[in-house]
Structure formats: structure tokens, C-alpha cells
PDB file of N, CA and C in Angstrom:
ATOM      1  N   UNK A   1       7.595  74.500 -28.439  1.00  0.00           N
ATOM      2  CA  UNK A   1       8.208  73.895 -27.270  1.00  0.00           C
ATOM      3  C   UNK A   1       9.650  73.445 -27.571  1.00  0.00           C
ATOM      4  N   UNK A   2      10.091  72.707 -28.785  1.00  0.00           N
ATOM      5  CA  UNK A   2      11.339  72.379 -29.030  1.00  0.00           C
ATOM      6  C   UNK A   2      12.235  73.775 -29.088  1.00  0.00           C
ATOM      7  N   UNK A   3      11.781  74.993 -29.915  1.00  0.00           N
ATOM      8  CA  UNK A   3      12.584  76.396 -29.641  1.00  0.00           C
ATOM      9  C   UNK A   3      12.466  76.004 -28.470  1.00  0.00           C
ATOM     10  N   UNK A   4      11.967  76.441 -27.673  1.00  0.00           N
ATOM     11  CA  UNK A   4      12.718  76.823 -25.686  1.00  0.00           C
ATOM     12  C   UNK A   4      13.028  75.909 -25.800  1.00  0.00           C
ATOM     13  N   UNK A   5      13.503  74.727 -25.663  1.00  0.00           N
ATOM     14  CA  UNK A   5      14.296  73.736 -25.273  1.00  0.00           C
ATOM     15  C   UNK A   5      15.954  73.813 -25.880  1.00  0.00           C
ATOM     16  N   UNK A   6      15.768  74.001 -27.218  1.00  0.00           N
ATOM     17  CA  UNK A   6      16.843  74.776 -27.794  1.00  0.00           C
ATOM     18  C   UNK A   6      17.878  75.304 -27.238  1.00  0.00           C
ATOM     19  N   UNK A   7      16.523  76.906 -27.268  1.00  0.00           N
ATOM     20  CA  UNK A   7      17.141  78.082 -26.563  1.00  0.00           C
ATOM     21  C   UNK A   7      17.810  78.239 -25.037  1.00  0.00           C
ATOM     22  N   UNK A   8      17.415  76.974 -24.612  1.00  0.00           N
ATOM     23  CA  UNK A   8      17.841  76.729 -22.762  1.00  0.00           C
ATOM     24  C   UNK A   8      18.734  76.225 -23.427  1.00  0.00           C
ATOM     25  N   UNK A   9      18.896  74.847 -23.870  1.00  0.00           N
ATOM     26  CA  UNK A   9      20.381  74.372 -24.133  1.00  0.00           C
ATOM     27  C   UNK A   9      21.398  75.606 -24.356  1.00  0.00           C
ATOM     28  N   UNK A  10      20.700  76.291 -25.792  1.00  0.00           N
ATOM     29  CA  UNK A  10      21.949  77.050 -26.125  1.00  0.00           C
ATOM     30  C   UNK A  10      22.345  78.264 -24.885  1.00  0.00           C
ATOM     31  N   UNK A  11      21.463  78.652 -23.861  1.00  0.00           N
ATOM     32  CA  UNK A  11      21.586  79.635 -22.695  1.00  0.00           C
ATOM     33  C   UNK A  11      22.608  78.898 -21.858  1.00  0.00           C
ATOM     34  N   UNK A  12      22.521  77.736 -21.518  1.00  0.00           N
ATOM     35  CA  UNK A  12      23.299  77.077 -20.506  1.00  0.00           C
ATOM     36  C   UNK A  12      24.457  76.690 -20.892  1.00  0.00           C
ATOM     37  N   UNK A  13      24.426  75.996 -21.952  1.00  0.00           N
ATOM     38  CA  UNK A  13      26.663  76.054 -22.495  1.00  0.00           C
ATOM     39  C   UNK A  13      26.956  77.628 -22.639  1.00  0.00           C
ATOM     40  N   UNK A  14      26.380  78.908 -23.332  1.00  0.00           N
ATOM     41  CA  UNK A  14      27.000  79.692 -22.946  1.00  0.00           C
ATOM     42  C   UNK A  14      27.426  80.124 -21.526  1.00  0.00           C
ATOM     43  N   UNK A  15      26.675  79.728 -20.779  1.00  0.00           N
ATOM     44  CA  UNK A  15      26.881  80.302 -19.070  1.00  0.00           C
ATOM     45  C   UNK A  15      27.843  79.544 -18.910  1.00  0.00           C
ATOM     46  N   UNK A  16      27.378  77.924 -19.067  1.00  0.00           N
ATOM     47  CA  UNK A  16      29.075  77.153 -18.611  1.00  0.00           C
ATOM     48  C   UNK A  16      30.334  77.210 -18.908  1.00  0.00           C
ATOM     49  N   UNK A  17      30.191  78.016 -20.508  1.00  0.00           N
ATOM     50  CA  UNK A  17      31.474  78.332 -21.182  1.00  0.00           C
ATOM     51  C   UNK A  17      32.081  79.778 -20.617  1.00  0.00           C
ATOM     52  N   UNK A  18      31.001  80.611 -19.974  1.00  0.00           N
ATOM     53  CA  UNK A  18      31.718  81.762 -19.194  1.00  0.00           C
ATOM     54  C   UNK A  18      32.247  81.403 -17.920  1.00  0.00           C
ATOM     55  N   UNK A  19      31.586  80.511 -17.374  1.00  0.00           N
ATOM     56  CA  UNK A  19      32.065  79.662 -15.780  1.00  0.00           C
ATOM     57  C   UNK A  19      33.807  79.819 -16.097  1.00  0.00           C
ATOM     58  N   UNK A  20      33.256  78.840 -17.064  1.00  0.00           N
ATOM     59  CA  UNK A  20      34.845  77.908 -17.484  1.00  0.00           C
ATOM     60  C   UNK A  20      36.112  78.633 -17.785  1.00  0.00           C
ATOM     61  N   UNK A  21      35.975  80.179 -18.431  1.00  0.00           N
ATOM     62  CA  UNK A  21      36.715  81.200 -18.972  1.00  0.00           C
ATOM     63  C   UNK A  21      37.107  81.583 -17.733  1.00  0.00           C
ATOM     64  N   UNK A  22      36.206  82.249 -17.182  1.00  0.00           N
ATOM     65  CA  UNK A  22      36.423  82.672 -15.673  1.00  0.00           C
ATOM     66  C   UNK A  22      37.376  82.157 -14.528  1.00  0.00           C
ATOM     67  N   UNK A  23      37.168  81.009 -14.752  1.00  0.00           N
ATOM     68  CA  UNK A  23      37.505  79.890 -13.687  1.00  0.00           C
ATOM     69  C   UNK A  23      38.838  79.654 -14.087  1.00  0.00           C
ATOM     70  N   UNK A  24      39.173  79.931 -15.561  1.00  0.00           N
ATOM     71  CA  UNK A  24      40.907  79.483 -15.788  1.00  0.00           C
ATOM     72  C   UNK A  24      41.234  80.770 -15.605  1.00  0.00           C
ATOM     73  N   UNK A  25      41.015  81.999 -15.403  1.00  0.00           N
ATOM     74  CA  UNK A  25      41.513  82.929 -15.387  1.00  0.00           C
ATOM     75  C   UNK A  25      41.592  83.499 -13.859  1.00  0.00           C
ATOM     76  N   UNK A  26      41.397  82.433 -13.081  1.00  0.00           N
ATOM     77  CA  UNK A  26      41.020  83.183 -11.412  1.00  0.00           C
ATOM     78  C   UNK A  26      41.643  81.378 -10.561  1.00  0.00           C
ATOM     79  N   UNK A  27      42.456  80.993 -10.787  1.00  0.00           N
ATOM     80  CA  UNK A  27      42.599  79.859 -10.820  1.00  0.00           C
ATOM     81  C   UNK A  27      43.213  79.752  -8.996  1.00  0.00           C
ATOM     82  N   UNK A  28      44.188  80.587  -8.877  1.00  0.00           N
ATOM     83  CA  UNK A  28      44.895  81.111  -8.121  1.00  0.00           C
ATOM     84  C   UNK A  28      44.124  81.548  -7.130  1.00  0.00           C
ATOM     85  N   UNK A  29      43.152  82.036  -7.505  1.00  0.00           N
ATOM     86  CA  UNK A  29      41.860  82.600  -6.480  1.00  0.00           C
ATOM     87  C   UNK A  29      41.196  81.723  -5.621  1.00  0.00           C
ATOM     88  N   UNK A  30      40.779  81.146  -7.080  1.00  0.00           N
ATOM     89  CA  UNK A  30      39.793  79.938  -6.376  1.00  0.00           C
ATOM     90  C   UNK A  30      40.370  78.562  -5.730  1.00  0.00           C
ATOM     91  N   UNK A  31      41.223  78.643  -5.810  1.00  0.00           N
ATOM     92  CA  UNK A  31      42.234  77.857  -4.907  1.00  0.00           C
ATOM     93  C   UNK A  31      42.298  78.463  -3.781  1.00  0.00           C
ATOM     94  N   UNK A  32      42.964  79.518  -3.316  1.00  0.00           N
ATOM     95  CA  UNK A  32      42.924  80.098  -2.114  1.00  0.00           C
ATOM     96  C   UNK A  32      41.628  80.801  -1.568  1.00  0.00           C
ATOM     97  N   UNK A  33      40.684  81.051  -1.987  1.00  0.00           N
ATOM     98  CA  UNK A  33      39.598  80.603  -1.578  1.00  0.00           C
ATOM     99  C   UNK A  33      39.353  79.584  -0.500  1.00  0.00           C
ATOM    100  N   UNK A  34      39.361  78.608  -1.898  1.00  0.00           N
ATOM    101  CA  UNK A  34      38.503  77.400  -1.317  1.00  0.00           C
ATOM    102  C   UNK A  34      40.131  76.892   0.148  1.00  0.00           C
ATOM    103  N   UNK A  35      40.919  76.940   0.289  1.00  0.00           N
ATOM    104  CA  UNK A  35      41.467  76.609   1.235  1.00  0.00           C
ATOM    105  C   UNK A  35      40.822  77.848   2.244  1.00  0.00           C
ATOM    106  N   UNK A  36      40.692  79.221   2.052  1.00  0.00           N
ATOM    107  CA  UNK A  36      40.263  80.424   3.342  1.00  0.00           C
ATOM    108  C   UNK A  36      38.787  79.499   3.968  1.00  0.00           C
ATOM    109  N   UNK A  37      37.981  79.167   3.012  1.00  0.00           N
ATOM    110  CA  UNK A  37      36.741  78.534   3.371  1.00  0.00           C
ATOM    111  C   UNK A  37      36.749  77.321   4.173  1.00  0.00           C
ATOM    112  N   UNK A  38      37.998  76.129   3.833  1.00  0.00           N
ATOM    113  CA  UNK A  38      38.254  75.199   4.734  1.00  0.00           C
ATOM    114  C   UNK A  38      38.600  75.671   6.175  1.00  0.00           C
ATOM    115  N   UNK A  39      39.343  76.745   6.084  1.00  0.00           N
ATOM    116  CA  UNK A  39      39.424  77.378   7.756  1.00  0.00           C
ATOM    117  C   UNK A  39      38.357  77.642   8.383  1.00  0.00           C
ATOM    118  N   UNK A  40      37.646  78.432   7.635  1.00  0.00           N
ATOM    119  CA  UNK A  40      36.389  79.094   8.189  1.00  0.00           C
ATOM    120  C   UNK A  40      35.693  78.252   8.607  1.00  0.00           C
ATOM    121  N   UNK A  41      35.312  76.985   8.055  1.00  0.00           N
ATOM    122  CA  UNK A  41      34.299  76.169   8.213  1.00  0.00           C
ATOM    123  C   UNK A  41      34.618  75.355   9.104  1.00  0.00           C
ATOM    124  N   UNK A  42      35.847  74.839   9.573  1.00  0.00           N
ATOM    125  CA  UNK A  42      36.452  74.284  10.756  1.00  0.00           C
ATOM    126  C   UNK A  42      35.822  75.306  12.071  1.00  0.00           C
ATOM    127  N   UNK A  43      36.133  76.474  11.780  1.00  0.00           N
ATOM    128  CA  UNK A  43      35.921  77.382  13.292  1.00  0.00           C
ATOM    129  C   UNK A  43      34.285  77.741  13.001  1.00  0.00           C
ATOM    130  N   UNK A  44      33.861  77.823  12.167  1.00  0.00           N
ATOM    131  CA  UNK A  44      32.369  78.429  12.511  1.00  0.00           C
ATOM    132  C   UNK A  44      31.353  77.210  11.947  1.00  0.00           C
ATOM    133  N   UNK A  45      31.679  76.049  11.541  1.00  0.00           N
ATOM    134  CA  UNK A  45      30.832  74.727  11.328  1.00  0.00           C
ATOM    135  C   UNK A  45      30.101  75.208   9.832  1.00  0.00           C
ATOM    136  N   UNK A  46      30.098  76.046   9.327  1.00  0.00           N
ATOM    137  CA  UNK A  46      29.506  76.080   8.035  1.00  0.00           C
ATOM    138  C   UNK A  46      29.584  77.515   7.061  1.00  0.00           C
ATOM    139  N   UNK A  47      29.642  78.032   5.823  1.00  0.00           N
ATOM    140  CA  UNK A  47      30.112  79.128   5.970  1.00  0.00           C
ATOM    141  C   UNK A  47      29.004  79.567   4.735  1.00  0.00           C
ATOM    142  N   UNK A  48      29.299  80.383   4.640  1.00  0.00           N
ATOM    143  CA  UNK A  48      27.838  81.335   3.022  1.00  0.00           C
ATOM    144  C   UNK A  48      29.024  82.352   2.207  1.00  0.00           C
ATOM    145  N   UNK A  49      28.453  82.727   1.421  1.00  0.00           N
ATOM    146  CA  UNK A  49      29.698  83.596   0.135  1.00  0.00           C
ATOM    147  C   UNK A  49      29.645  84.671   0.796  1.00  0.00           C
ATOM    148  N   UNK A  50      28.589  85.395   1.467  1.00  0.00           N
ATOM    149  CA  UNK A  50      29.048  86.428   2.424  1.00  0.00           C
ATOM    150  C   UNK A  50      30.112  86.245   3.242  1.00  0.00           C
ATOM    151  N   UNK A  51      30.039  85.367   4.132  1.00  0.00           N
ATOM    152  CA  UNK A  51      31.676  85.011   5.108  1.00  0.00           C
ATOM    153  C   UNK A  51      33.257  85.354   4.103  1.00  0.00           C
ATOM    154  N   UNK A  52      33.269  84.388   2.989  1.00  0.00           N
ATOM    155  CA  UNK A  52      33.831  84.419   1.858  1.00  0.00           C
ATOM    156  C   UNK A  52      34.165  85.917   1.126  1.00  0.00           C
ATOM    157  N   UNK A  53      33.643  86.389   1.297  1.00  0.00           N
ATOM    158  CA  UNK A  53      33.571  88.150   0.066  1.00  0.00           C
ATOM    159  C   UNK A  53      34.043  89.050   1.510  1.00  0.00           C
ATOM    160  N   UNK A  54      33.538  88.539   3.083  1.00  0.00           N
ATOM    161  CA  UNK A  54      33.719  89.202   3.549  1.00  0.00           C
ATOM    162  C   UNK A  54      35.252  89.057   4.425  1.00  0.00           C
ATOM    163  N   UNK A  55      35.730  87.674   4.225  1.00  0.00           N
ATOM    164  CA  UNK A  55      36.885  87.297   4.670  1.00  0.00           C
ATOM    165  C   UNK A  55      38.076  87.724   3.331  1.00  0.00           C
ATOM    166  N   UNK A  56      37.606  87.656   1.796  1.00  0.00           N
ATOM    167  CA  UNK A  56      38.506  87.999   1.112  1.00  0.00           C
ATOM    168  C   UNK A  56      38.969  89.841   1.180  1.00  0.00           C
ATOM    169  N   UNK A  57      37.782  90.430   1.887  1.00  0.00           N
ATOM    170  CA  UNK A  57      38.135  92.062   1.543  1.00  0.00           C
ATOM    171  C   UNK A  57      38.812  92.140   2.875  1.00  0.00           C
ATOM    172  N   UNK A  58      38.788  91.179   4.003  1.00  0.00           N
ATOM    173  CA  UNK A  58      40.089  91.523   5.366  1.00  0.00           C
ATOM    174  C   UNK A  58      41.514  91.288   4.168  1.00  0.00           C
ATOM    175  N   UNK A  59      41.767  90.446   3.702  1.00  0.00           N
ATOM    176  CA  UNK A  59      42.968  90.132   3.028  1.00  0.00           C
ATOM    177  C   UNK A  59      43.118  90.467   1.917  1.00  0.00           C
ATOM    178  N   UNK A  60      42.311  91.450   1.268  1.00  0.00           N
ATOM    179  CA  UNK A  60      42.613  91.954   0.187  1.00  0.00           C
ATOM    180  C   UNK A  60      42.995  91.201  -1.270  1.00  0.00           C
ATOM    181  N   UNK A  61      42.029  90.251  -1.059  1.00  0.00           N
ATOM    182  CA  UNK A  61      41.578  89.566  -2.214  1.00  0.00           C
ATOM    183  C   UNK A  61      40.862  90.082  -3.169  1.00  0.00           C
ATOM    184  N   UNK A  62      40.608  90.016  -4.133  1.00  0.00           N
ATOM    185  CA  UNK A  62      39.861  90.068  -5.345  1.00  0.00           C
ATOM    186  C   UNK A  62      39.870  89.118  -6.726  1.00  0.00           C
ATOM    187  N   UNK A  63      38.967  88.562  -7.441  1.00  0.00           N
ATOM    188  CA  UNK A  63      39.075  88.074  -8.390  1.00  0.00           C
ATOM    189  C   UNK A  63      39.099  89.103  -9.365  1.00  0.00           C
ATOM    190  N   UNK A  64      39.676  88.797 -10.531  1.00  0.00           N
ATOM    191  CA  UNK A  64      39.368  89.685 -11.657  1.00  0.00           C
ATOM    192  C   UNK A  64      37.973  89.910 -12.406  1.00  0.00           C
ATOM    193  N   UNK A  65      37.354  89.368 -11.989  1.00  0.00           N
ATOM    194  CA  UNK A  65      35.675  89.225 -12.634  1.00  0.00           C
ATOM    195  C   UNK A  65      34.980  88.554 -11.514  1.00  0.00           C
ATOM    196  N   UNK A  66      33.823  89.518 -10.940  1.00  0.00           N
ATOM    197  CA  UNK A  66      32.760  89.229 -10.279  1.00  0.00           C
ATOM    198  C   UNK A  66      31.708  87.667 -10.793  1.00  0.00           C
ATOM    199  N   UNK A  67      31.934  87.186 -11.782  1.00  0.00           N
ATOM    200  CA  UNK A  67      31.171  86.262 -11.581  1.00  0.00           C
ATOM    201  C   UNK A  67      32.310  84.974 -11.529  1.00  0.00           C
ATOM    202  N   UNK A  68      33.623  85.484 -11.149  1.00  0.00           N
ATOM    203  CA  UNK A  68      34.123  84.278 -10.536  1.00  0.00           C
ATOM    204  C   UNK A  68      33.754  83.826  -8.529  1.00  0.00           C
ATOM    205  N   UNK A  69      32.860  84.465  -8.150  1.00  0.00           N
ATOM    206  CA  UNK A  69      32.394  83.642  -6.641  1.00  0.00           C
ATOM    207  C   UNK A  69      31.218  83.090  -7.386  1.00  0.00           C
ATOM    208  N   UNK A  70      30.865  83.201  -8.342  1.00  0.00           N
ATOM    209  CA  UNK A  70      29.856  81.722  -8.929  1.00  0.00           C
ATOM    210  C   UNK A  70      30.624  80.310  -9.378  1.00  0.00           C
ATOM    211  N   UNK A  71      31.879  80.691  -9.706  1.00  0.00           N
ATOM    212  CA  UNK A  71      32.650  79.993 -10.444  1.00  0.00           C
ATOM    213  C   UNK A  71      33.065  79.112  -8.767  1.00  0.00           C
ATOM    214  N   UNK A  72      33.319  79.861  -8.397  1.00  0.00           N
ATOM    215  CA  UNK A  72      34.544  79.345  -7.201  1.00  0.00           C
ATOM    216  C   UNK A  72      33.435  77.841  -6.095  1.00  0.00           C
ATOM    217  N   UNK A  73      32.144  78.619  -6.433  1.00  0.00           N
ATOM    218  CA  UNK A  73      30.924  77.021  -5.553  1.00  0.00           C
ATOM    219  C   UNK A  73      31.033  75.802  -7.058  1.00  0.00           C
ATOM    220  N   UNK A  74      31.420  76.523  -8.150  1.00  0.00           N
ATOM    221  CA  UNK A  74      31.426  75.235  -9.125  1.00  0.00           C
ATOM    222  C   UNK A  74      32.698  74.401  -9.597  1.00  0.00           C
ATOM    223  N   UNK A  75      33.585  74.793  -8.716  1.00  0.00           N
ATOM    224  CA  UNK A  75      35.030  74.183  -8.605  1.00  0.00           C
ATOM    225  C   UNK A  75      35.137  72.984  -8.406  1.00  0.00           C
ATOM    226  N   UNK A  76      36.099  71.847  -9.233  1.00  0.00           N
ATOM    227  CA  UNK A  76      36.085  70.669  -8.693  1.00  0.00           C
ATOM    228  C   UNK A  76      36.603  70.477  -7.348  1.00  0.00           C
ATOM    229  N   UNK A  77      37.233  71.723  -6.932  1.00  0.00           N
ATOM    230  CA  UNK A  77      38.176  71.483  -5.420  1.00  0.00           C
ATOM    231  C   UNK A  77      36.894  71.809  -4.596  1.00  0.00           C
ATOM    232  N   UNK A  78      36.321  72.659  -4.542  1.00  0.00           N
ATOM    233  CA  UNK A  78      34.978  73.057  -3.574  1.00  0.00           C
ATOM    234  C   UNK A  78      34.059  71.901  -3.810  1.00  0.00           C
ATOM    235  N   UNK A  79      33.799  71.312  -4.968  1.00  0.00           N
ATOM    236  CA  UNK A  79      32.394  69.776  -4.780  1.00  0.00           C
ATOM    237  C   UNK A  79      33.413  68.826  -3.965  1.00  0.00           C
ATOM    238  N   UNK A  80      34.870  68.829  -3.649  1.00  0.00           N
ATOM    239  CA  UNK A  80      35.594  68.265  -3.287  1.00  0.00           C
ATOM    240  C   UNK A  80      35.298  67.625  -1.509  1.00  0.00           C
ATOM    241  N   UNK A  81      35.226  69.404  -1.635  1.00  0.00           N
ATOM    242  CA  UNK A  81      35.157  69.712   0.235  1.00  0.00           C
ATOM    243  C   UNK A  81      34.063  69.868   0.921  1.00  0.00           C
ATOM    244  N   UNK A  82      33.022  70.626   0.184  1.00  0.00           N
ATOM    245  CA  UNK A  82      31.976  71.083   0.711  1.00  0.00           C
ATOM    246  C   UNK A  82      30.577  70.508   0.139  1.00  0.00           C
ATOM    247  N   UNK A  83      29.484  70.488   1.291  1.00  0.00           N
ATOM    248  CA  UNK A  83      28.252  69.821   0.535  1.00  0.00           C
ATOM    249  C   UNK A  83      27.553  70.992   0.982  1.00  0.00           C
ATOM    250  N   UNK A  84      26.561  71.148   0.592  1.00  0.00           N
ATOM    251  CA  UNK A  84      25.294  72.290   0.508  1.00  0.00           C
ATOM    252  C   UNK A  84      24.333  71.504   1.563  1.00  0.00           C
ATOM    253  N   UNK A  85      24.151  72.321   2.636  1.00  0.00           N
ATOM    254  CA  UNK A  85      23.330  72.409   3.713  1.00  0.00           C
ATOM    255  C   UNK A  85      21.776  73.104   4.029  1.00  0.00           C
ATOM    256  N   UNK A  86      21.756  74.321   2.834  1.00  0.00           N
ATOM    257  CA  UNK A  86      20.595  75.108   2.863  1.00  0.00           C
ATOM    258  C   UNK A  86      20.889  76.550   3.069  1.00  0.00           C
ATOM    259  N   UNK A  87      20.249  77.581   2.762  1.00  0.00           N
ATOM    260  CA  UNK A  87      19.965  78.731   2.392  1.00  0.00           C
ATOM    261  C   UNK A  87      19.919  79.236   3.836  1.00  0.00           C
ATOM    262  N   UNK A  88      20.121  80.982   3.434  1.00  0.00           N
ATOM    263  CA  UNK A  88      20.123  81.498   4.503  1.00  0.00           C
ATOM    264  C   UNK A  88      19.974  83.158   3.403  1.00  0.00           C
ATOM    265  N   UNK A  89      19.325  84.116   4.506  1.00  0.00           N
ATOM    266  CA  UNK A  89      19.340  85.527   3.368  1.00  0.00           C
ATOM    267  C   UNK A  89      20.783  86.006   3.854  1.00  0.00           C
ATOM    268  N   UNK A  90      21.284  86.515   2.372  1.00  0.00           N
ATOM    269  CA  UNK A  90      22.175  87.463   2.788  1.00  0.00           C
ATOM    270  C   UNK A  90      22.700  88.894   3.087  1.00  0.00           C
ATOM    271  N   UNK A  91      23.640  88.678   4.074  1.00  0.00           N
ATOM    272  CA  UNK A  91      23.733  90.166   5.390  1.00  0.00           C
ATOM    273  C   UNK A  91      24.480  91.263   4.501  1.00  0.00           C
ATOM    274  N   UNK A  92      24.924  91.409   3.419  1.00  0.00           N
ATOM    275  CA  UNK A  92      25.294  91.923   2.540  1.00  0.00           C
ATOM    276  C   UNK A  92      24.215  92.987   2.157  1.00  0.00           C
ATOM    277  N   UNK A  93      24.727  94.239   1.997  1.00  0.00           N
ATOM    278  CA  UNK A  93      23.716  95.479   1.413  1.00  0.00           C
ATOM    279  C   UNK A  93      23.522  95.094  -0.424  1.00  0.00           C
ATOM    280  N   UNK A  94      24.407  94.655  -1.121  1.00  0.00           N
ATOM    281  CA  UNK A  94      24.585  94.179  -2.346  1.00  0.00           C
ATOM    282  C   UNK A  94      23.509  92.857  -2.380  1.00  0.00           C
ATOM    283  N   UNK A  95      23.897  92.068  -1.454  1.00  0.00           N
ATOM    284  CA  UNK A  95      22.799  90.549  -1.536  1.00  0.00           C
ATOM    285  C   UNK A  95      21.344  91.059  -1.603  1.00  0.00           C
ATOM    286  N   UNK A  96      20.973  92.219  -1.070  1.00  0.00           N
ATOM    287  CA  UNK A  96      19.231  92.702  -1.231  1.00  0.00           C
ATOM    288  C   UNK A  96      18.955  91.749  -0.454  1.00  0.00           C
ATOM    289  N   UNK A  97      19.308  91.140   0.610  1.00  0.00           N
ATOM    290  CA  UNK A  97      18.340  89.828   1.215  1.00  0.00           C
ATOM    291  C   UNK A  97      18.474  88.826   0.508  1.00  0.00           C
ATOM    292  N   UNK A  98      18.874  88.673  -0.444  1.00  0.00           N
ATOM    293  CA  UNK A  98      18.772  87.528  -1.492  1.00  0.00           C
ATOM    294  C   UNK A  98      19.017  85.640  -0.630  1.00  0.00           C
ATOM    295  N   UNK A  99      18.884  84.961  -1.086  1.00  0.00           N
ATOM    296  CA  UNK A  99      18.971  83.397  -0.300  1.00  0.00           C
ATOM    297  C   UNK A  99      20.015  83.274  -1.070  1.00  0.00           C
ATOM    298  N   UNK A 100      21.006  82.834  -0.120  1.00  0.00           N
ATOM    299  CA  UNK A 100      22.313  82.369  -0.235  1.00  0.00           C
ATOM    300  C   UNK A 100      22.449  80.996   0.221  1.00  0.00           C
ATOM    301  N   UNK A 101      23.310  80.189  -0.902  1.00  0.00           N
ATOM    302  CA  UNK A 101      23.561  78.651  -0.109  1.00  0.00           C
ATOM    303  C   UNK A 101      24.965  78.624   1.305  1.00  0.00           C
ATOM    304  N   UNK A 102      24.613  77.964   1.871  1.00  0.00           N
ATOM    305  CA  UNK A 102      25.095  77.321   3.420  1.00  0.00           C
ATOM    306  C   UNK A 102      25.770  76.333   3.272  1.00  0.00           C
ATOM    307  N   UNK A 103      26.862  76.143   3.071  1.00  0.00           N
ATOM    308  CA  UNK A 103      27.956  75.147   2.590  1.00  0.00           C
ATOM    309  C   UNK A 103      28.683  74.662   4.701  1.00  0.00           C
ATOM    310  N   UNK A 104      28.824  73.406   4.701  1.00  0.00           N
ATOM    311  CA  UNK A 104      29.968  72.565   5.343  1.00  0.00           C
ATOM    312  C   UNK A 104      30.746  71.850   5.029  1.00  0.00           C
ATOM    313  N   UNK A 105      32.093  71.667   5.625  1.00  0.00           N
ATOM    314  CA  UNK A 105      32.903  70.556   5.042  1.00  0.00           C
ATOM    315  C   UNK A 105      32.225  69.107   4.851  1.00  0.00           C
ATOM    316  N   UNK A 106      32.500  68.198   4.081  1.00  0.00           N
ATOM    317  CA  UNK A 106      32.317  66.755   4.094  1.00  0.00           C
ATOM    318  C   UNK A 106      32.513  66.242   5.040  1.00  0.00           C
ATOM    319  N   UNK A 107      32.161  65.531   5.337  1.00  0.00           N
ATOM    320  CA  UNK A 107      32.529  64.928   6.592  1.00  0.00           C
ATOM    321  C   UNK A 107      33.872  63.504   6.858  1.00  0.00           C
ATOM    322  N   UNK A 108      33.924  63.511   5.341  1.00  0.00           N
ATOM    323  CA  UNK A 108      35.648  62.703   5.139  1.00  0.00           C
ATOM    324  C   UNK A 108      36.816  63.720   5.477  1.00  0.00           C
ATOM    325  N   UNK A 109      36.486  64.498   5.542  1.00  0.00           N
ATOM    326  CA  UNK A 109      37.447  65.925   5.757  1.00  0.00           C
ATOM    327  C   UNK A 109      37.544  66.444   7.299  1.00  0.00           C
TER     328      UNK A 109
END
């Protein structure tokens, strides 16, 4: 039992330490992002990473690494703005249906 406990510790600083790599390297992104998402969420009351992936390919966005839209919900500017509302599947052929979180602005905002 102490191995798996270990082995989770040591699984989870590596993931956070790829977050973190990611996240300085897409910085620019996830900034403008998270401001495209403050729009969105003003006009449609709440938004999902589909809206997001699907509002960055109108404007021809891209991050340099796909696991920066994991990075971009773990941003101090996004826990800033947005609280988590609940799941929804996503409309994405890539999502497989998968449950996606449902983000709104704060309501200090």
C-alpha cells in the first residue's frame, strides 16, 4: 500500500511539472484564451473547452502542445474568473462524448 501511495505521489508532480512546462511555454495563449472565454461567457452565461477549441480554430489560434487546454482550466488567471458549474458530454468528434466541465464567470466579475 505505501508503493501506490508513492507511486501516485511520484505520478502527480510529474503531471504537475508537465502542466507547469507547458503553461510557461503557451503563456501568451493562455492569456488570450482566458480573456476569449471572458467574452464568451458574458454572451452565452457559461462556456465548455469545446466553445474554447472551437472559438480558437475561428481565429486561428493554436497552442504549441495539446495538453496546454488542460493547462489553460489550471491557470491562476482562469481560478481567477471562472468557477466550475458541472459537466456536460462533448459535441466534439475527438471528445468521443467524453464529460466535459461547464465553467461561468464569478460572480465578482
Amino acid at each position: 500500500m505505501a508503493q501506490m501511495a508513492l507511486n501516485l505521489k511520484a505520478a502527480l508532480e510529474a503531471r504537475d511539472t508537465g502542466v507547469q512546462r507547458v503553461a510557461s511555454k503557451n503563456s501568451v495563449f493562455i492569456s488570450t484564451m482566458c480573456g476569449i472565454a471572458r467574452l464568451l461567457c458574458r454572451q452565452k452565461g457559461s462556456i465548455t473547452a469545446d466553445d474554447l477549441r472551437e472559438e480558437a480554430t475561428k481565429r486561428g489560434l493554436e497552442p504549441t502542445h495539446f495538453n496546454c487546454w488542460g493547462a489553460l482550466c489550471r491557470s491562476p488567471e482562469w481560478k481567477r474568473y471562472f468557477e466550475f458549474v458541472g459537466y456536460t458530454k462533448s459535441r466534439q468528434v475527438r471528445g468521443h462524448g467524453n464529460r466535459i466541465c461547464v465553467y461561468r464567470l464569478k460572480n465578482e466579475f
